[in-house]
C-alpha atoms as a PDB file:
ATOM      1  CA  UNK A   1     -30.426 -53.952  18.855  1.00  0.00           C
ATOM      2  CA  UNK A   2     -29.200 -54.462  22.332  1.00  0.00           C
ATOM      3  CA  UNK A   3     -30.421 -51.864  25.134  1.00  0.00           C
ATOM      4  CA  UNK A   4     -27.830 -49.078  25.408  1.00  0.00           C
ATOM      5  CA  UNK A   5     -26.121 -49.369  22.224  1.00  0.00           C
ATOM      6  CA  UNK A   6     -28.434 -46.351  20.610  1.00  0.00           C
ATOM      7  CA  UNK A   7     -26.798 -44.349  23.774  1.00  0.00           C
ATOM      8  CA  UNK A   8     -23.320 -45.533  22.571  1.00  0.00           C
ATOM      9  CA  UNK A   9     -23.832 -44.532  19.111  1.00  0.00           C
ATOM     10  CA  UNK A  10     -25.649 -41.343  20.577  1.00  0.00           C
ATOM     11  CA  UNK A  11     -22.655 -40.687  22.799  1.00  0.00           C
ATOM     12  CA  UNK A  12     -19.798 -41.823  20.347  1.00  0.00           C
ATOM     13  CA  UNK A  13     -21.502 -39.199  17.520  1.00  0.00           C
ATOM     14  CA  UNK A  14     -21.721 -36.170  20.045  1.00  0.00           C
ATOM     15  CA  UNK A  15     -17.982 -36.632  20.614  1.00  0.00           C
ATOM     16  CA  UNK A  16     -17.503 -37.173  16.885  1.00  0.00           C
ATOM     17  CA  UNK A  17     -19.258 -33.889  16.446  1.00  0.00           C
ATOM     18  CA  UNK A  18     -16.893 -31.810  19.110  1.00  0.00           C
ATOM     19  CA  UNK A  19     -13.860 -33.005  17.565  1.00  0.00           C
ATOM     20  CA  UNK A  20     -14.852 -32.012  14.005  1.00  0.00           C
ATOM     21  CA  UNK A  21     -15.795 -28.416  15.635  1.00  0.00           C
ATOM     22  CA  UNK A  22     -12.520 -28.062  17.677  1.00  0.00           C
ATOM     23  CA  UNK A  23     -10.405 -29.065  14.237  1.00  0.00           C
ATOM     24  CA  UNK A  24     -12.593 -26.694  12.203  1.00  0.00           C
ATOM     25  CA  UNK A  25     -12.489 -24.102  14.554  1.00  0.00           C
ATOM     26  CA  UNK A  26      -8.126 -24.546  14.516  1.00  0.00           C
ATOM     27  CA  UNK A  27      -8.527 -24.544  10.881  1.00  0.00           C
ATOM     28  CA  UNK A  28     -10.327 -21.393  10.285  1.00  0.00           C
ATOM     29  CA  UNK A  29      -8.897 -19.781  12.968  1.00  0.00           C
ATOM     30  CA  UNK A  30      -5.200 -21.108  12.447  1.00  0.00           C
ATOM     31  CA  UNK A  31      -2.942 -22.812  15.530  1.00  0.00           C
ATOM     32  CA  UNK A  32      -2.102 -20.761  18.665  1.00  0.00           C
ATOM     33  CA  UNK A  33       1.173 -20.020  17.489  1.00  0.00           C
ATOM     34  CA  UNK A  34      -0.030 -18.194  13.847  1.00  0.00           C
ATOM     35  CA  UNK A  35      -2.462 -16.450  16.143  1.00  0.00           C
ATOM     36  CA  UNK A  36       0.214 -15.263  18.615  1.00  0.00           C
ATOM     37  CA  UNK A  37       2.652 -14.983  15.480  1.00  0.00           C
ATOM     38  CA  UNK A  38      -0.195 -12.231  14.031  1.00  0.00           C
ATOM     39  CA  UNK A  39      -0.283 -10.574  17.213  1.00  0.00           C
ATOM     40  CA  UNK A  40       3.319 -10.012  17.862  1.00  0.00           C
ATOM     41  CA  UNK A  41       2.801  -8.637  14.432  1.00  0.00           C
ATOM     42  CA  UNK A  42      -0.364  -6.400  15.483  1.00  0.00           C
ATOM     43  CA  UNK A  43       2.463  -5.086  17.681  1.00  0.00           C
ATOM     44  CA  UNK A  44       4.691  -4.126  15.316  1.00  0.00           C
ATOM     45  CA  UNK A  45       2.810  -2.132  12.914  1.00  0.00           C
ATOM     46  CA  UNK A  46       1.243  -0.295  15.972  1.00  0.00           C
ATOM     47  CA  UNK A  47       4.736   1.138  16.930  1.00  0.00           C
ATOM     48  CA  UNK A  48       5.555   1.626  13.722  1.00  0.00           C
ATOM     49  CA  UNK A  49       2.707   3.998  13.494  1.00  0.00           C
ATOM     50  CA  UNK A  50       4.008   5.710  17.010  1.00  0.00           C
ATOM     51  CA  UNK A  51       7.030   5.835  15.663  1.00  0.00           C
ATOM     52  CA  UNK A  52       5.991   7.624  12.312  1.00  0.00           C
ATOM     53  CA  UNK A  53       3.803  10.139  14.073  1.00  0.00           C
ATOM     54  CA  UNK A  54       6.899  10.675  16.453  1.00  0.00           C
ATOM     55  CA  UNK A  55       9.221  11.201  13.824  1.00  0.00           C
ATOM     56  CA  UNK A  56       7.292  13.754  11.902  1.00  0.00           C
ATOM     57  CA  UNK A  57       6.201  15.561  15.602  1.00  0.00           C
ATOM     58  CA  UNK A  58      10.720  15.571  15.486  1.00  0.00           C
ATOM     59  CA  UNK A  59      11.101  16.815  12.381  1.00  0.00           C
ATOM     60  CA  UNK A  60       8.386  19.712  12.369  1.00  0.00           C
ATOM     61  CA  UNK A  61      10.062  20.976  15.964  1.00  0.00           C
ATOM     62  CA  UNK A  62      13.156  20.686  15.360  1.00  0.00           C
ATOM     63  CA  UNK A  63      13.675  21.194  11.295  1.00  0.00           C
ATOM     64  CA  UNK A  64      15.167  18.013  11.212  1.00  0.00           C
ATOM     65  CA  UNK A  65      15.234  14.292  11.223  1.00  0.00           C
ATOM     66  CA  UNK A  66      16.638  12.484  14.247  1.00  0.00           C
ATOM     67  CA  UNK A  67      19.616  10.860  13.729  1.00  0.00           C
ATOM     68  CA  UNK A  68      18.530   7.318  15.388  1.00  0.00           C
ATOM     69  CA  UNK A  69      15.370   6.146  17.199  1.00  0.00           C
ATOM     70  CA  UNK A  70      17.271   5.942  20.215  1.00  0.00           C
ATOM     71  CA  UNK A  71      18.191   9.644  20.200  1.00  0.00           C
ATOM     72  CA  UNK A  72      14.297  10.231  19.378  1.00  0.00           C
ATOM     73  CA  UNK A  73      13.146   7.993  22.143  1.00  0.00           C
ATOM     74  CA  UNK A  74      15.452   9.634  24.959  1.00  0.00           C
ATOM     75  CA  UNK A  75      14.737  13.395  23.380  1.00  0.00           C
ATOM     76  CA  UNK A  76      11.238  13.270  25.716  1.00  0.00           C
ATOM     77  CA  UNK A  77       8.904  15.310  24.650  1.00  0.00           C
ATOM     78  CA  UNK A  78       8.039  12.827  21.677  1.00  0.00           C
ATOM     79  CA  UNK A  79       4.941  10.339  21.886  1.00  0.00           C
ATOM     80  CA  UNK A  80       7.078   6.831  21.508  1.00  0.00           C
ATOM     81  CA  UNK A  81       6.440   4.088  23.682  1.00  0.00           C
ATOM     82  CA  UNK A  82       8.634   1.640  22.039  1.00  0.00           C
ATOM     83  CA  UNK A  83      11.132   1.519  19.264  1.00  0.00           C
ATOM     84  CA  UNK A  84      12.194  -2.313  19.748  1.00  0.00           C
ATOM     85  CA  UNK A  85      10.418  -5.056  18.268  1.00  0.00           C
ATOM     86  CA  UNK A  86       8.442  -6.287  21.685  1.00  0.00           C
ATOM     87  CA  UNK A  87       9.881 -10.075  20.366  1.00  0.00           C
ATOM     88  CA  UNK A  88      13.550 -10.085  19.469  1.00  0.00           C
ATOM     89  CA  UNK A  89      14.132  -6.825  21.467  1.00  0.00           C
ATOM     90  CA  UNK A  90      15.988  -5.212  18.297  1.00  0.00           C
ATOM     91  CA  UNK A  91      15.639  -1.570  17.657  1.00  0.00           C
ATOM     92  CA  UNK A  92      13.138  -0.919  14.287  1.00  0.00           C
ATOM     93  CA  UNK A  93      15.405  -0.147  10.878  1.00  0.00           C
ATOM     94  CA  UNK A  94      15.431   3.786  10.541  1.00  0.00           C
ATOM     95  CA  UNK A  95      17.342   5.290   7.721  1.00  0.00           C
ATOM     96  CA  UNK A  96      16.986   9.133   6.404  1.00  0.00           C
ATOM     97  CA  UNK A  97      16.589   9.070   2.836  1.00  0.00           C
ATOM     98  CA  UNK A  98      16.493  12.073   1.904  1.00  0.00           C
ATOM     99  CA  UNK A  99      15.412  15.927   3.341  1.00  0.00           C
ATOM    100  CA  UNK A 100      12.001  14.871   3.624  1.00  0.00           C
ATOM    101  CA  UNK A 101      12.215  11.163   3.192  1.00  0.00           C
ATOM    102  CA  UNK A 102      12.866   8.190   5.617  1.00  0.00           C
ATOM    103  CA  UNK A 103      12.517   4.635   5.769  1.00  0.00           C
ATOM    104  CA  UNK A 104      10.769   2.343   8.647  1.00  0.00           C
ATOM    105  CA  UNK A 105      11.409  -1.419   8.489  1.00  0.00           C
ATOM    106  CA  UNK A 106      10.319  -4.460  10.641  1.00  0.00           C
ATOM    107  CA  UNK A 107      10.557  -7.882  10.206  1.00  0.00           C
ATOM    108  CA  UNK A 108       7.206  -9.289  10.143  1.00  0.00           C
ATOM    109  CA  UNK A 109       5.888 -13.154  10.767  1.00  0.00           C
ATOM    110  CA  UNK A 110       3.287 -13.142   8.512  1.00  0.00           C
ATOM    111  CA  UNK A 111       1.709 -12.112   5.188  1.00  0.00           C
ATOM    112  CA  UNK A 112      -1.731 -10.014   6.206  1.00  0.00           C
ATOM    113  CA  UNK A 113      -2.930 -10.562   2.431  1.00  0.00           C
ATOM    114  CA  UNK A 114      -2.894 -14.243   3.319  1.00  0.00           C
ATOM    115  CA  UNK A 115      -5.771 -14.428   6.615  1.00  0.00           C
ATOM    116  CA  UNK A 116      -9.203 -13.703   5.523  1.00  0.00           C
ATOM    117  CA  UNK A 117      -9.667 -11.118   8.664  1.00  0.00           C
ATOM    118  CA  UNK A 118      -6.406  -9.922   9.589  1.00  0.00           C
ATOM    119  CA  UNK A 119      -5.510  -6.437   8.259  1.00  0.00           C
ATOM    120  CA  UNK A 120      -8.990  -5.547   6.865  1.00  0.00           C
ATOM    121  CA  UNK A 121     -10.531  -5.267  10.218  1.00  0.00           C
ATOM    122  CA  UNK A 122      -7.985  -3.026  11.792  1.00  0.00           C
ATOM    123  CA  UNK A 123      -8.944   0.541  12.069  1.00  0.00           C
ATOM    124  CA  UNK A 124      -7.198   2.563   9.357  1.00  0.00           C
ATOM    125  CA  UNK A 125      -5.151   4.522  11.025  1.00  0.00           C
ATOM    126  CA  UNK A 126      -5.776   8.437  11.370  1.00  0.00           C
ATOM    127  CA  UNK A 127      -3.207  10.578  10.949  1.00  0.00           C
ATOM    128  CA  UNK A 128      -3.599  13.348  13.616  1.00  0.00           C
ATOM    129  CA  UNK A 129      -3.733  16.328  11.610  1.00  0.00           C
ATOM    130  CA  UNK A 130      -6.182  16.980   8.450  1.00  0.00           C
ATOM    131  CA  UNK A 131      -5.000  16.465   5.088  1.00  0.00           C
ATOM    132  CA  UNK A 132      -1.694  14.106   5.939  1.00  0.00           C
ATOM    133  CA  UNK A 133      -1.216  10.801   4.342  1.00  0.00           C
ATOM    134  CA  UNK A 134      -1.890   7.429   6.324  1.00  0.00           C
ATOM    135  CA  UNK A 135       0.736   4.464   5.737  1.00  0.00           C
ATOM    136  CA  UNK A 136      -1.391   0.991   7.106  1.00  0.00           C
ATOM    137  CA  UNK A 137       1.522  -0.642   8.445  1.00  0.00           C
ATOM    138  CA  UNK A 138      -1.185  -2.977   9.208  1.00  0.00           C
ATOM    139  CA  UNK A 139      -1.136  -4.481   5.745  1.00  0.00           C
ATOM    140  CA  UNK A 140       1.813  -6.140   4.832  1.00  0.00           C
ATOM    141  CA  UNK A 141       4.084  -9.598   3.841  1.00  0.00           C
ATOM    142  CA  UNK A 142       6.111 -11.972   5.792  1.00  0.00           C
ATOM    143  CA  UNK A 143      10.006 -11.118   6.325  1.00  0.00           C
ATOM    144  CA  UNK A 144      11.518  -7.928   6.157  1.00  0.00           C
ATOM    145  CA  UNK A 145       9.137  -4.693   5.167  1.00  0.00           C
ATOM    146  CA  UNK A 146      10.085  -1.062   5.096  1.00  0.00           C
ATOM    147  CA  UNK A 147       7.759   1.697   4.408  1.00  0.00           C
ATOM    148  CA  UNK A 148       9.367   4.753   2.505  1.00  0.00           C
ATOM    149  CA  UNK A 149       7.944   7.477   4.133  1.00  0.00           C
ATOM    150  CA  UNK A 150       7.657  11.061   3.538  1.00  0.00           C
ATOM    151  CA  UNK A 151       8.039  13.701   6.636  1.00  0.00           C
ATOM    152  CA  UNK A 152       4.088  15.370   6.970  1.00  0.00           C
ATOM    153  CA  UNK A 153       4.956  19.191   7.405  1.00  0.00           C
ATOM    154  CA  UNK A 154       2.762  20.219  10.367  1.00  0.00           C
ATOM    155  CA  UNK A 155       0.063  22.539   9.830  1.00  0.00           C
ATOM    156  CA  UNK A 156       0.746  25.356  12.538  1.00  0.00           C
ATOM    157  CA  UNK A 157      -2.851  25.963  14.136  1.00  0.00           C
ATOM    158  CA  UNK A 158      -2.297  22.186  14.710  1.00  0.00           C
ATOM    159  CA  UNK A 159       0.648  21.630  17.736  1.00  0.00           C
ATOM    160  CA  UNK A 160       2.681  18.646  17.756  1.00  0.00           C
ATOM    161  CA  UNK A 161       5.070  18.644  20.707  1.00  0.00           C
ATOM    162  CA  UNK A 162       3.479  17.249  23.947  1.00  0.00           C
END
């Protein structure tokens, strides 16, 4: 064996070894656009949560359901950041269904059931008074969702308008 060819072979397997760690890493991991694809979606299901707990603050004030987010979002008083999808700039699906029922919908990227981390390690969220129910909008499929929602009636000890 010639002098210097065990540092080619040396050399030649360390880079051998980086590439199979930077394509397993993409693998398990997915490309940069699924991971900014889950994010946008991380996005979503966090205003949909804003915009549940907003709606319910609404509906406990004022005995009723807002007609649109819009009017919601330019009411003040009411803790929504956003009501547009922070991608495609559309305005979230809203729909009363009913006197205490509604509907939220988004149109999601991906399928959470289908990436080994995503969805599980999100913090459930926490409704902010004791005893109401929790939607995870965190957990959900590709396309077009909606979450049929029931208005939480407001304890009174426990204030909603900020």
């Amino acid at each position: 064996m010639p002098k210097g060819l065990g540092f080619k072979i040396f050399v030649f397997g360390i880079c051998v070894a980086v590439l199979v760690s930077v394509a397993g890493g993409l693998i398990l991991s997915g490309s940069p656009k699924q991971e900014r694809s889950r994010q946008f979606d991380d996005g979503r299901s966090a205003n949909l949560q804003e915009i549940r707990f907003a709606i319910d603050a609404y509906f406990n004030v004022e005995g009723k359901f807002p007609d649109t987010l819009n009017a919601l979002a330019s009411k003040g008083g009411y803790p929504v950041n956003s009501i547009t999808d922070q991608k495609t700039g559309e305005v979230y699906e809203y729909k009363k269904t009913g006197a205490e029922n509604y509907e939220l919908c988004a149109i999601f990227e991906t399928d959470s059931s289908k990436n080994s981390s995503y969805g599980k390690d999100m913090a459930r969220p926490v409704y902010p008074y004791p005893g109401s129910p929790a939607t995870n909008f965190f957990e959900h499929g590709a396309g077009r969702q909606c979450f049929v929602l029931t208005a939480v009636k407001q304890p009174s000890a426990f204030p909603v308008k900020y």
